[in-house]
Protein backbone atom coordinates (compact mmCIF):
# COMPACT_ATOMS: atom_id res chain seq x y z
CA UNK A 1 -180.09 100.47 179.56
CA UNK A 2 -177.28 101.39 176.34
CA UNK A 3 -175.74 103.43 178.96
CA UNK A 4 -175.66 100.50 181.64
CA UNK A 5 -174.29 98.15 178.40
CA UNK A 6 -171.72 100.90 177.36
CA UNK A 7 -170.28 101.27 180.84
CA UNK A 8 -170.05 97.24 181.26
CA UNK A 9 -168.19 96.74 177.98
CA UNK A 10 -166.06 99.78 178.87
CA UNK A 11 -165.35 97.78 182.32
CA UNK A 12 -164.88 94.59 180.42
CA UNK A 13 -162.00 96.45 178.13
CA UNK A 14 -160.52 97.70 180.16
CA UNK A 15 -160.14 94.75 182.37
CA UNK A 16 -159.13 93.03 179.25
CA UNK A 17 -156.61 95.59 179.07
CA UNK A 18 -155.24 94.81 182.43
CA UNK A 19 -155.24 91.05 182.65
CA UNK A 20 -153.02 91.62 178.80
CA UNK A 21 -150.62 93.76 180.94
CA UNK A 22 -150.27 91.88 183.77
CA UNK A 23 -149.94 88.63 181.24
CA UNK A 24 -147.21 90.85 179.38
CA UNK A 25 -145.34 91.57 182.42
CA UNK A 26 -145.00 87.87 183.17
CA UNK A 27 -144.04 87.28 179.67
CA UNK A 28 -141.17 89.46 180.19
CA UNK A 29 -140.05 87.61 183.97
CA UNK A 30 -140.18 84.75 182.59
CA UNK A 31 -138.37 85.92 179.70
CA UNK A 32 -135.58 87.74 181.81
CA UNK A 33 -135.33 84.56 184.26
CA UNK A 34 -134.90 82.28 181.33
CA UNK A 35 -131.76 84.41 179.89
CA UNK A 36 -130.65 84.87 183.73
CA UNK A 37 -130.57 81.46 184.11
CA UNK A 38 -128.23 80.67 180.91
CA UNK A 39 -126.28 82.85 181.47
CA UNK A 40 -125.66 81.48 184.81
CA UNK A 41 -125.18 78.66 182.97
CA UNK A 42 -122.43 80.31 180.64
CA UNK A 43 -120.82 81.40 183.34
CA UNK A 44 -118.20 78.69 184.12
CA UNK A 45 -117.33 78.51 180.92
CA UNK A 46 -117.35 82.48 180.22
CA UNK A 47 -115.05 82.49 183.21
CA UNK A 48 -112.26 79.84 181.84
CA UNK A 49 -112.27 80.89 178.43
CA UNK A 50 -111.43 84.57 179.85
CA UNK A 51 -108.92 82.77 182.49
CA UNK A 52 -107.30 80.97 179.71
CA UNK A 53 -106.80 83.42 177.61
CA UNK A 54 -105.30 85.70 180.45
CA UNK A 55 -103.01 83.30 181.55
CA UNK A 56 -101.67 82.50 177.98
CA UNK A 57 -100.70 86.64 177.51
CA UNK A 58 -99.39 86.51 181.27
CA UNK A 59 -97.34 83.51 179.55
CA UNK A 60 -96.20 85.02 176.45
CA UNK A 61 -95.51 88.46 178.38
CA UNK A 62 -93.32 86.70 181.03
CA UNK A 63 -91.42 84.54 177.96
CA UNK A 64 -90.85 87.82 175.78
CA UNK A 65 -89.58 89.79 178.83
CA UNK A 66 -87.15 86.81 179.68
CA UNK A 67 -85.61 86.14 176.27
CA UNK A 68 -85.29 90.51 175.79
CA UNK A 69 -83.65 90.45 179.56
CA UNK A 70 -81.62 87.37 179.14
CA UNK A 71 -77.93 88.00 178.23
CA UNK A 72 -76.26 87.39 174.93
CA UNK A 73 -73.64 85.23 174.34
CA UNK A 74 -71.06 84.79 171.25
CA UNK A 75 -70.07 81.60 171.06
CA UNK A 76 -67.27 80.28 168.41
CA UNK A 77 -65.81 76.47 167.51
CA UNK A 78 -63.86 74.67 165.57
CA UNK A 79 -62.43 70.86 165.56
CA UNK A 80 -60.32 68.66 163.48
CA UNK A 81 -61.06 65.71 165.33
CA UNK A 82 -63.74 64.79 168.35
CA UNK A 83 -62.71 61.47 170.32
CA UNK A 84 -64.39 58.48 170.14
CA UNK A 85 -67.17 57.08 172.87
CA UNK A 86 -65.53 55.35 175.50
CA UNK A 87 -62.25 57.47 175.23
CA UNK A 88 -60.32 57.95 178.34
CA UNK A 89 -59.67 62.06 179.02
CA UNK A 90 -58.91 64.39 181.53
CA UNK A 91 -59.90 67.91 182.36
CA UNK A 92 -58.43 70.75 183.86
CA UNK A 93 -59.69 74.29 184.96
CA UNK A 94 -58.32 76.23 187.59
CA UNK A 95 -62.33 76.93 188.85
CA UNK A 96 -64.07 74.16 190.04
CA UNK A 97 -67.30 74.91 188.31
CA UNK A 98 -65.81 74.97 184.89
CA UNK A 99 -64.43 71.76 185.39
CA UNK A 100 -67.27 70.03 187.39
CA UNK A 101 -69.33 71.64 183.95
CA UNK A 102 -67.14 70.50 181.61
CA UNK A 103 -66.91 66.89 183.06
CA UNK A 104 -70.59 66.61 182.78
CA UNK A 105 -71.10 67.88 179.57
CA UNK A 106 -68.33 65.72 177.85
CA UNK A 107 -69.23 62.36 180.13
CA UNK A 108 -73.02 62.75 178.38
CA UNK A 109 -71.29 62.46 174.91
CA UNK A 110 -69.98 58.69 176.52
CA UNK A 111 -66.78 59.98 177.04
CA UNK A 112 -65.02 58.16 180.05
CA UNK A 113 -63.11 61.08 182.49
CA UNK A 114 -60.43 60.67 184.85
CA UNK A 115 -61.27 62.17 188.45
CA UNK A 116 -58.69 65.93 188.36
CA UNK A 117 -57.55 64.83 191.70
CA UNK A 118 -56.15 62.11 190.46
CA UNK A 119 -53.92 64.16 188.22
CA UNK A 120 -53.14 66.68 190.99
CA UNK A 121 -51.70 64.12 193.26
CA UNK A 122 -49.01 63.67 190.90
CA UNK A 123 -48.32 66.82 190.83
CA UNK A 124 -47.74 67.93 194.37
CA UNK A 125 -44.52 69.19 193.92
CA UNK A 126 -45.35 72.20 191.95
CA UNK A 127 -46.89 75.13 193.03
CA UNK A 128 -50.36 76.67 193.20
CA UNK A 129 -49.40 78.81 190.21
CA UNK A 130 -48.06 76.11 188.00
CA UNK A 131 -50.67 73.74 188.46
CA UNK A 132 -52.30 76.42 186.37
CA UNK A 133 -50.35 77.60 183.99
CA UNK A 134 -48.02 74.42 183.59
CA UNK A 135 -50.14 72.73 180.97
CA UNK A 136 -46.69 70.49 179.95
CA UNK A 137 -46.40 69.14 183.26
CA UNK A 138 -50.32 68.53 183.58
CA UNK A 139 -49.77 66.46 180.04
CA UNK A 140 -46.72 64.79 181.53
CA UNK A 141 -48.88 63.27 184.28
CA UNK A 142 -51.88 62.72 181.72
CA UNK A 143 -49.94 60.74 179.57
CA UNK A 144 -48.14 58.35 181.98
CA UNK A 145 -51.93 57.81 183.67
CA UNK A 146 -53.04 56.75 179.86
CA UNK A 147 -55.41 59.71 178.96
CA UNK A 148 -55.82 60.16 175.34
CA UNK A 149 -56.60 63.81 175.71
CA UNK A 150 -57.18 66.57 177.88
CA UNK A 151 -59.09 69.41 177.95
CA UNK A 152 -58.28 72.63 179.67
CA UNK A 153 -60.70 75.50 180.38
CA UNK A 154 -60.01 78.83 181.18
CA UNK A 155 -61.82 81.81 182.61
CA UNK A 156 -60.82 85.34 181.34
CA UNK A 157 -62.26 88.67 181.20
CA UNK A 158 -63.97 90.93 183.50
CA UNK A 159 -66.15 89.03 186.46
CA UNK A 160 -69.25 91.24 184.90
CA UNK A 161 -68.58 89.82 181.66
CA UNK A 162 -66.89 86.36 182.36
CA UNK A 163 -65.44 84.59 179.12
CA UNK A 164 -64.70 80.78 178.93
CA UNK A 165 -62.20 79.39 176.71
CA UNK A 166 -61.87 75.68 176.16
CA UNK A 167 -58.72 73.50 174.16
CA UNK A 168 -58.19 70.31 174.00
CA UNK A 169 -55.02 68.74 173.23
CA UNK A 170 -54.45 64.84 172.00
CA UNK A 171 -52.13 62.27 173.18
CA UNK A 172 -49.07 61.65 172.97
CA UNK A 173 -48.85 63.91 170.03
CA UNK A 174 -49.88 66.71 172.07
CA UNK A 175 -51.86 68.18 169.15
CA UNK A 176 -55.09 70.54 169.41
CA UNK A 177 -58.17 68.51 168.59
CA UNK A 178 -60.83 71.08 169.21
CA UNK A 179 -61.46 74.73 170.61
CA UNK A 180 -64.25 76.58 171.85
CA UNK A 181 -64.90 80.12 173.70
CA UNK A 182 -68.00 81.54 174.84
CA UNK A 183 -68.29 85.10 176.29
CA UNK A 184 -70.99 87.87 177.39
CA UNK A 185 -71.46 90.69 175.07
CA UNK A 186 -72.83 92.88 178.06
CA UNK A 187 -71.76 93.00 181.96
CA UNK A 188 -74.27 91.08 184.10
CA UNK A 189 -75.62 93.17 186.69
CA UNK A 190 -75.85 90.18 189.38
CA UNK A 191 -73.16 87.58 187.90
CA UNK A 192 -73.61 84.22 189.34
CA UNK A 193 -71.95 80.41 189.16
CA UNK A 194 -75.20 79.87 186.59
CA UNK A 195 -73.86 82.09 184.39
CA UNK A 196 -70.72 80.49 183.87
CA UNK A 197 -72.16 77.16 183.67
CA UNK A 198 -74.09 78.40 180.87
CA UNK A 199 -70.72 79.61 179.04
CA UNK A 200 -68.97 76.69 179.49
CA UNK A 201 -71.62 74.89 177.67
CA UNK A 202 -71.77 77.04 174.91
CA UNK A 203 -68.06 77.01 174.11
CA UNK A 204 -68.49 73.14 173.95
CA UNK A 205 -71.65 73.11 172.14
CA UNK A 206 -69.75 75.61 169.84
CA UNK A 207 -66.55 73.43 170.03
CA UNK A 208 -68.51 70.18 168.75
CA UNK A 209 -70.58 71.92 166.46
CA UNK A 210 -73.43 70.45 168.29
CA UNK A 211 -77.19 71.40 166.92
């Protein structure tokens, strides 16, 4: 009969011992499921924090390697006098982008600018080469059309290292009222037109002594 008893509460243990397991197993699922599922949860969020923070040091990367790759410029100024808004000027450059440049640049500061071909109509009976070089002629014409000053730009140097120059002269006295250049330090390795818009505005910016 003790033996029967024994062998029953030996049964009954270890049944105990089982159903504890099985209960401790489940604890654990249930456990794991409930972390599984937050972190399912988190996972959006996980995701755009680490997609943020990628594309911000993509950004900064791509920024850094622009301003080490982009080309320096020196850029020098100096003016005795700026004109007034409203005054009437010309501009002349024997390249058509340093001119179209220039004439937006200045007309921003509310200066008012005579159209270049009107000033080359006038002067049809000179030659290609004069038309550049014959700044007393240009002035001539400039003067009689009542411009109060007129700015000529120049383009010197090697293509691979372009470098603007900029002077403008007052009338009628004919006097320089502000200069400006603006050149690469380095050849550029694929020179384009942007490249010598940027120039042009430097020497201005430079002539002005614009912040």
């Amino acid at each position: 009969m003790v033996r029967d008893n024994r062998k029953a509460l030996f049964s009954h243990l270890r049944e105990i011992d089982r159903n504890s397991g099985r209960h401790h197993s489940n604890d654990m699922t249930m456990t794991l499921s409930h972390w599984t599922d937050r972190s399912v949860l988190r996972a959006p969020l996980f995701c755009y924090l680490v997609s943020t923070a990628a594309h911000w040091l993509l950004g900064m990367t791509v920024v850094s390697a622009v301003l080490g790759c982009s080309p320096r410029i020196v850029a020098e100024g100096v003016h005795t006098k700026l004109p007034a808004r409203g005054t009437l000027i010309g501009v002349w450059a024997p390249h058509p982008t340093l001119e179209h440049t220039a004439m937006l640049w200045l007309g921003k500061r509310g200066l008012r600018i005579t159209d270049p071909a009107d000033l080359r109509v006038h002067l049809t009976g000179a030659s290609t080469t004069r038309l550049v070089s014959d700044e007393e002629s240009i002035l001539d014409v400039a003067e009689r059309r009542g411009l109060h000053e007129v700015v000529f730009l120049r383009l010197v140097g090697d293509q691979r290292a372009p470098a603007v120059l900029v002077r403008a002269l007052t009338l009628p006295e004919r006097q320089v009222a502000w200069v400006g250049s603006a050149r690469y330090e380095d050849y550029l390795s694929k020179p384009t037109v942007n490249h010598l818009v940027i120039a042009v505005c430097r020497a201005l910016t430079a002539a002005w002594k614009v912040p």
